[in-house]
C-alpha atoms as a PDB file:
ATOM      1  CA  UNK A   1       6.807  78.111   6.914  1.00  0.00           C
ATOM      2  CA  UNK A   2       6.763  74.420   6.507  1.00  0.00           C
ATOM      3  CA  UNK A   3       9.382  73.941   9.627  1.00  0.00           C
ATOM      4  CA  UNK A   4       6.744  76.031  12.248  1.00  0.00           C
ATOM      5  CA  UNK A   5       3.887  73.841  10.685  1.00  0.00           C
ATOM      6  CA  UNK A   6       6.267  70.762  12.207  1.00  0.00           C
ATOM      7  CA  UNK A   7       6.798  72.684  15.289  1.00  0.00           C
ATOM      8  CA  UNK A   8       2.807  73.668  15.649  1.00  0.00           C
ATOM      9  CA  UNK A   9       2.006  70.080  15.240  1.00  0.00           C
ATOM     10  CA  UNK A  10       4.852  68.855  17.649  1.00  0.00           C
ATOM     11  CA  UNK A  11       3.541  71.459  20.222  1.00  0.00           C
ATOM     12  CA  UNK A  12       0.233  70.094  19.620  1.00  0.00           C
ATOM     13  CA  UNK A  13       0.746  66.593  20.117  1.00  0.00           C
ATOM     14  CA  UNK A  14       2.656  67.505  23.067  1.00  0.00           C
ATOM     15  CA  UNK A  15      -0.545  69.052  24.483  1.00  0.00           C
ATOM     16  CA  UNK A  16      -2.971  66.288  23.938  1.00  0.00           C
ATOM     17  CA  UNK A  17      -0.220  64.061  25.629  1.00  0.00           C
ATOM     18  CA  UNK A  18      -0.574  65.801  28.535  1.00  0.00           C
ATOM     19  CA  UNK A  19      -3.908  66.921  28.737  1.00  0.00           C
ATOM     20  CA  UNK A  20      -4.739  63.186  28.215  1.00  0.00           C
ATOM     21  CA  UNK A  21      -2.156  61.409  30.446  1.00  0.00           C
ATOM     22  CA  UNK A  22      -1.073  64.052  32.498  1.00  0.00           C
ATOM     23  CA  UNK A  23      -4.070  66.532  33.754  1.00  0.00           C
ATOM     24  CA  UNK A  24      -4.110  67.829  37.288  1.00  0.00           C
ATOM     25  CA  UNK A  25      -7.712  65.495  37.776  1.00  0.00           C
ATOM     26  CA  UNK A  26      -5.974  62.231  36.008  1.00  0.00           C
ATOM     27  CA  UNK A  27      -2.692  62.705  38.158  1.00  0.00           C
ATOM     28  CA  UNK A  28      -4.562  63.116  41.345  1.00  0.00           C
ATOM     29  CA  UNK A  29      -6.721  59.942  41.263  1.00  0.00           C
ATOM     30  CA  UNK A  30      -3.982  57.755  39.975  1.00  0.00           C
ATOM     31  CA  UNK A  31      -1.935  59.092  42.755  1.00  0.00           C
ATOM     32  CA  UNK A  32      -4.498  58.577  45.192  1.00  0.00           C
ATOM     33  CA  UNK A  33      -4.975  54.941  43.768  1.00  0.00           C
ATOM     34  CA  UNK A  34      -1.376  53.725  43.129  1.00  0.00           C
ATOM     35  CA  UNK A  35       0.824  55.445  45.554  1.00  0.00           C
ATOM     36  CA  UNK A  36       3.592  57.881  45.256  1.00  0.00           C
ATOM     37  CA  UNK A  37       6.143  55.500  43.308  1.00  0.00           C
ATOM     38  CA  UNK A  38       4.055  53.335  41.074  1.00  0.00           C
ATOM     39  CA  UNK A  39       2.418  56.508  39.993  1.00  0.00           C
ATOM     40  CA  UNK A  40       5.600  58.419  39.438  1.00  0.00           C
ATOM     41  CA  UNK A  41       7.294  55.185  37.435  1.00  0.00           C
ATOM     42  CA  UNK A  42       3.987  55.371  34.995  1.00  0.00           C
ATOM     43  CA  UNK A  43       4.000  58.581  34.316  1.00  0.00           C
ATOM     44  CA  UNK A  44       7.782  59.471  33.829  1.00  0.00           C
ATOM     45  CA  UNK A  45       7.477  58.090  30.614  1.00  0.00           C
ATOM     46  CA  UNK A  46       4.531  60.862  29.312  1.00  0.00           C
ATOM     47  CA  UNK A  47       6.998  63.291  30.374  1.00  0.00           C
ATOM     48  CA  UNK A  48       9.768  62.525  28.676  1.00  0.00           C
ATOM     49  CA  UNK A  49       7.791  62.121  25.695  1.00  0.00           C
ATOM     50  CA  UNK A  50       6.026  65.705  26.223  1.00  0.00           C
ATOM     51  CA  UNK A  51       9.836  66.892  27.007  1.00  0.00           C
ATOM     52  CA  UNK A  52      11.378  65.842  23.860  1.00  0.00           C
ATOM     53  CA  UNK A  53       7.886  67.066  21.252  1.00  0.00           C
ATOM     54  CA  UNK A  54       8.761  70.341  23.020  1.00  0.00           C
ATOM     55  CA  UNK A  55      12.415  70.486  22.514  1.00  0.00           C
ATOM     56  CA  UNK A  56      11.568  69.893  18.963  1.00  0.00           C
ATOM     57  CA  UNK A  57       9.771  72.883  18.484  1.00  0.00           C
ATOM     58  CA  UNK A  58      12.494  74.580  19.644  1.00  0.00           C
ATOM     59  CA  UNK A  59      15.008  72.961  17.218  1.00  0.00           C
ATOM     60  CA  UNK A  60      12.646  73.680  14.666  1.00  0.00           C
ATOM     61  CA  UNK A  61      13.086  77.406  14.828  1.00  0.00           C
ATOM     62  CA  UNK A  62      16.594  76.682  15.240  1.00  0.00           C
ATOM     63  CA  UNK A  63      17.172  74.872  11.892  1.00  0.00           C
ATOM     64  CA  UNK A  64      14.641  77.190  10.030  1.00  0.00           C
ATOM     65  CA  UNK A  65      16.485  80.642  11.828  1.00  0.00           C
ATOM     66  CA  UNK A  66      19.769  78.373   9.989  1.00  0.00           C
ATOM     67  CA  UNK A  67      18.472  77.957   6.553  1.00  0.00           C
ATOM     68  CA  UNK A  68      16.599  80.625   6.151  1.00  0.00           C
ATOM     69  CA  UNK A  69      17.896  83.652   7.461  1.00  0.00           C
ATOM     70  CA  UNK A  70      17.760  85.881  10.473  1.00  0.00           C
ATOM     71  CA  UNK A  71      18.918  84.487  13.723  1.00  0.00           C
ATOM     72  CA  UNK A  72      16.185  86.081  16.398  1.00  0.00           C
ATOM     73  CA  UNK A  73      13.948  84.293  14.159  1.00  0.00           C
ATOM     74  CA  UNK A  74      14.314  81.222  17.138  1.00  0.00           C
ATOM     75  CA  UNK A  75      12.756  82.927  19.411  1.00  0.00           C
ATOM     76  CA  UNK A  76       8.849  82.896  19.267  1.00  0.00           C
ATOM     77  CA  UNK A  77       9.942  78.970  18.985  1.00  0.00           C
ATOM     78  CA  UNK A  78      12.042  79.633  22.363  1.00  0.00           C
ATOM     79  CA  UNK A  79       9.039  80.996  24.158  1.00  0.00           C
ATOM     80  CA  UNK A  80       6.616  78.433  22.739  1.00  0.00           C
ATOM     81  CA  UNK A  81       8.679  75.497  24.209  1.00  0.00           C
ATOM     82  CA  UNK A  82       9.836  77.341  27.432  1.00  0.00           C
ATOM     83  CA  UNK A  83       6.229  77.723  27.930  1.00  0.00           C
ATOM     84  CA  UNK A  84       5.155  74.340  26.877  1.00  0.00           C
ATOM     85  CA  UNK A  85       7.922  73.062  29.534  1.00  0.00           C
ATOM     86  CA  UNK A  86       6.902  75.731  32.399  1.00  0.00           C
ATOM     87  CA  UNK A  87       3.200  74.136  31.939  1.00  0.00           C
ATOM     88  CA  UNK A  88       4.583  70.665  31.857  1.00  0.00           C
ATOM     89  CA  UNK A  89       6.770  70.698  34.728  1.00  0.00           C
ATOM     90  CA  UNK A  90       6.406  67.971  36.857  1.00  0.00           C
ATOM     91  CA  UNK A  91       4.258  67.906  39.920  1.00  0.00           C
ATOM     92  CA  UNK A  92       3.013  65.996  42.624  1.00  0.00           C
ATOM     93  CA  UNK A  93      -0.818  66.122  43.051  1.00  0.00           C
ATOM     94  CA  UNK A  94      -1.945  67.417  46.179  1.00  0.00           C
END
């Protein structure tokens, strides 16, 4: 139980990232305002970050599906991050 508190609060951060940096509204004006490259320099860094807090989840539910005992017990962690990573794929505005 302790791990998927980690991996609930690692999804959640992950969220507020990009809900906060990352929105469909924020991306369009600074892509309207900076241009195509500046804007896509500026915000590759968000993603990564969003990338890696959702890979975590995943290896979360790895390491507690390791210690603790059945393997399927990865995937509701699997289909948190996939989805986390379907939302946050990358997009130009527009």
């Amino acid at each position: 139980l302790p791990l998927a508190s980690v991996a609930a609060v690692m999804a959640g951060l992950s969220l507020v990232l990009y809900r906060t940096r990352l929105a469909k509204s924020i991306r369009f004006q600074q892509y309207r305002v900076m241009g195509a490259t500046k804007y896509i320099q500026q915000a590759f860094a968000s993603f990564i970050i969003c990338w890696a807090l959702n890979e975590a989840v995943v290896l979360m539910g790895f390491i507690n599906a390791f210690i603790n005992g059945p393997h399927d017990a990865i995937l509701p962690f699997l289909g948190v991050s996939l989805v986390l990573n379907l939302i946050m794929a990358p997009r130009l505005p527009g």
